[in-house]
C-alpha atoms as a PDB file:
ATOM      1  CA  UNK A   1       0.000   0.000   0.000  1.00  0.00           C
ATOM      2  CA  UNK A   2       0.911   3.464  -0.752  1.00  0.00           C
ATOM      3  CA  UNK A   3       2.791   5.898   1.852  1.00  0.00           C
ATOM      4  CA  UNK A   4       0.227   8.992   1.981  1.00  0.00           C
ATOM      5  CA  UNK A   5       2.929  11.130   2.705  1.00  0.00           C
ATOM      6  CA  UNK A   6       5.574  10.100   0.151  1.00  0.00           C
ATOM      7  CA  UNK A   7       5.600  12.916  -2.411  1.00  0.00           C
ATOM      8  CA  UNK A   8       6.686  10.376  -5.307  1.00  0.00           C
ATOM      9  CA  UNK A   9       3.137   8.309  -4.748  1.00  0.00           C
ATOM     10  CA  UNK A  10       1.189  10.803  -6.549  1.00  0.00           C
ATOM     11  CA  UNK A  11       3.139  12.136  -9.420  1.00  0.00           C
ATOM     12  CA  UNK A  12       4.283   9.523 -12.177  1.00  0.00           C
ATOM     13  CA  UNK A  13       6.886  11.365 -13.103  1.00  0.00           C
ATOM     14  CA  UNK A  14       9.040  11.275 -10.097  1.00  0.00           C
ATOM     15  CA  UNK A  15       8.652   7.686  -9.756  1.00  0.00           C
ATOM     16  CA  UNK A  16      10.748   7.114 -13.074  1.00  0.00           C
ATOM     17  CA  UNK A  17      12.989   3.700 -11.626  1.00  0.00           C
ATOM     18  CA  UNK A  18      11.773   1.875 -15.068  1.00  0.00           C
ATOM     19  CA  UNK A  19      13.130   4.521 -17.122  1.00  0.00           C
ATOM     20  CA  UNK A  20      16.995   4.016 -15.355  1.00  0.00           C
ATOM     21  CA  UNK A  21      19.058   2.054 -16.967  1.00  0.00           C
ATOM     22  CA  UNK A  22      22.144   0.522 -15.818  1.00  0.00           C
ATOM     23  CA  UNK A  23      25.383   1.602 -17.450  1.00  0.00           C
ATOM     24  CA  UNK A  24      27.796  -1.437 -17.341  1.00  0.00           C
ATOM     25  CA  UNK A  25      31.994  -1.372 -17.981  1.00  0.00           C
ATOM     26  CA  UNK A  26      31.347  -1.629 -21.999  1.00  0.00           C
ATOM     27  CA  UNK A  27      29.416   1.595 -21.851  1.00  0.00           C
ATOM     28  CA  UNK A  28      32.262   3.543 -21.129  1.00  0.00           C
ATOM     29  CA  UNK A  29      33.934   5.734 -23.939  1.00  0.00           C
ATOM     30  CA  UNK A  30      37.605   4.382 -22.959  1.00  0.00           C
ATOM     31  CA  UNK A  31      36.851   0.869 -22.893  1.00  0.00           C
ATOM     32  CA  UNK A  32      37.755   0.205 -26.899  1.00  0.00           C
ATOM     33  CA  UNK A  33      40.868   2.555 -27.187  1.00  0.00           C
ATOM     34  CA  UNK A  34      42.305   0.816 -23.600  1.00  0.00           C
ATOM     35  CA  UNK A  35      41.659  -2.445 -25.616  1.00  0.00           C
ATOM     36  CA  UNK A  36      42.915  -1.227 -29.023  1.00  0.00           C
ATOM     37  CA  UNK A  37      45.810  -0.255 -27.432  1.00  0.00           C
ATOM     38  CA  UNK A  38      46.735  -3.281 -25.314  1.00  0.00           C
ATOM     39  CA  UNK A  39      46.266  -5.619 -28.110  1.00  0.00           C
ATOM     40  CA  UNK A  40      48.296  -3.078 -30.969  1.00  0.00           C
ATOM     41  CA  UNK A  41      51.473  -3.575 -28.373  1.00  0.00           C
ATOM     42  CA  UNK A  42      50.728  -7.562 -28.203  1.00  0.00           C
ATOM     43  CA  UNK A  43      50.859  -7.215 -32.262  1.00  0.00           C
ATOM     44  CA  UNK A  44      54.056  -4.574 -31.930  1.00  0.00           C
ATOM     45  CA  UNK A  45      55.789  -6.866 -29.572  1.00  0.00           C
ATOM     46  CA  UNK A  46      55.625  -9.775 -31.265  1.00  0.00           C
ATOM     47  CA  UNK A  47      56.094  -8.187 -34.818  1.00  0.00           C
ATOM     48  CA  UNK A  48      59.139  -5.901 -33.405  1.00  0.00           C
ATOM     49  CA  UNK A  49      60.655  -7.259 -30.319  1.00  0.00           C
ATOM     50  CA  UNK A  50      60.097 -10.984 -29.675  1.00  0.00           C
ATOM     51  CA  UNK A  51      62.821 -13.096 -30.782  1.00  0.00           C
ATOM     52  CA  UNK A  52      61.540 -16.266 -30.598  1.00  0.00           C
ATOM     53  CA  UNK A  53      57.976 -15.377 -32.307  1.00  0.00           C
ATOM     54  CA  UNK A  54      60.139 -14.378 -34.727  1.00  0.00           C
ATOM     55  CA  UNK A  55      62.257 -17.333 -35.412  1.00  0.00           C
ATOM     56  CA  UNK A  56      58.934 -19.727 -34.633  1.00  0.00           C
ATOM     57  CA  UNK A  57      56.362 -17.906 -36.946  1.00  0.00           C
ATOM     58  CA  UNK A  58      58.025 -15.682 -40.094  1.00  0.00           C
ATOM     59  CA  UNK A  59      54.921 -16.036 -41.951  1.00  0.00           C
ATOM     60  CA  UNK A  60      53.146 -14.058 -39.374  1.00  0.00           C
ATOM     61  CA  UNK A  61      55.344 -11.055 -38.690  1.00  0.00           C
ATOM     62  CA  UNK A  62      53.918  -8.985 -41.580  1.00  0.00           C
ATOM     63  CA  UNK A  63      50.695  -9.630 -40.163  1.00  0.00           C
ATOM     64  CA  UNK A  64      51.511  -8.435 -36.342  1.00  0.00           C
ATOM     65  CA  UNK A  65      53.419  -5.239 -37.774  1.00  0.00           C
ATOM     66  CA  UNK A  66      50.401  -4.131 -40.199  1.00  0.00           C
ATOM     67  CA  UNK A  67      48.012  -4.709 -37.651  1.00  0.00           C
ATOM     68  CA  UNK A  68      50.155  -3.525 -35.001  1.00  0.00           C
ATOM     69  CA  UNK A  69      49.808   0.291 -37.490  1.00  0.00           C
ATOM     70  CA  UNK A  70      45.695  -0.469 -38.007  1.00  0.00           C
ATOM     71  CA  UNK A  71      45.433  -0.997 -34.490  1.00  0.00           C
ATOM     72  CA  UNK A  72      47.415   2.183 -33.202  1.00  0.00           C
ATOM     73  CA  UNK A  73      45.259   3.880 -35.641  1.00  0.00           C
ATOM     74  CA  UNK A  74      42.057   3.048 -34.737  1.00  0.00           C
ATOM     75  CA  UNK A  75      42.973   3.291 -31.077  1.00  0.00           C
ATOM     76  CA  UNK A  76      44.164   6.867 -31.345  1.00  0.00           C
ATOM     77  CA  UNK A  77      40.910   7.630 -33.376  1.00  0.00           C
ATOM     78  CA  UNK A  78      38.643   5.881 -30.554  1.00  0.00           C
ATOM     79  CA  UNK A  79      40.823   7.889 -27.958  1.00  0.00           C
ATOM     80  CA  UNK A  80      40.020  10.790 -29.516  1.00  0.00           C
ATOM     81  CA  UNK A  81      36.405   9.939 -29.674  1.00  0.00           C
ATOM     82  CA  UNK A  82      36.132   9.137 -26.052  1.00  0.00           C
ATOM     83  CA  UNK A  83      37.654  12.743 -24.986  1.00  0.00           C
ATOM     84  CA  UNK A  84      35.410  14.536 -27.281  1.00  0.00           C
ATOM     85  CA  UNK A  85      32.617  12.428 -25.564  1.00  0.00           C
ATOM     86  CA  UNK A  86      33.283  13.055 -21.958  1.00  0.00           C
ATOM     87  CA  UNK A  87      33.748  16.179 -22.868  1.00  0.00           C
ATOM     88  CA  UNK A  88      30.757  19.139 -21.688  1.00  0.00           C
ATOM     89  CA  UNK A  89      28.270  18.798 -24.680  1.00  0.00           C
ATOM     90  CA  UNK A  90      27.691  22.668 -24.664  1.00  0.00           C
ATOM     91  CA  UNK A  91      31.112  23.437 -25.362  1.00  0.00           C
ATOM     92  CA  UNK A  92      31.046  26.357 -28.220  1.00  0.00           C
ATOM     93  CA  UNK A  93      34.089  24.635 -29.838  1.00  0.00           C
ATOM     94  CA  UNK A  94      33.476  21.501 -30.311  1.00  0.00           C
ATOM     95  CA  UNK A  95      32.775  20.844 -34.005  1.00  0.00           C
ATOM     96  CA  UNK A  96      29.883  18.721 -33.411  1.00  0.00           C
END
């Protein structure tokens, strides 16, 4: 039964909780550029640095060094996404 004296009881606009959603880690605008980056230095290491990926798997250097440079790429763009979305939305110089 309703509280009489609980404001939110009469107005259906107060009493919104359906309309809240729940923001989980994946929502966040950093989430892909942290995990762009981490995986373009997996694909830099082992196209640049590691030795013994090297001497095991020649046929897949070219492939960690290109997408080592995609990767950077898109993580830089996605970076640059993310500031421009946590950024105030009434800011007079953003292009947007």
């Amino acid at each position: 039964m309703a509280n009489p004296d609980d404001p939110r009881s009469d107005d259906p606009e107060l009493d919104s909780d359906e309309d809240d959603e729940v923001s989980s880690p994946f929502d966040h605008p950093f989430f892909l550029p942290v995990l762009l980056f981490a995986f373009a230095l997996w694909f830099g290491y082992d196209g640049w640095f590691s030795e013994e990926f090297a001497r095991e798997s020649t046929e897949y250097l070219d492939f960690n060094r290109y997408g080592f440079g995609v990767l950077m790429v898109l993580a830089i763009y996605f970076t640059v996404q993310g500031v421009r979305e946590k950024r105030d939305p009434d800011d007079p110089h953003d292009p947007e």
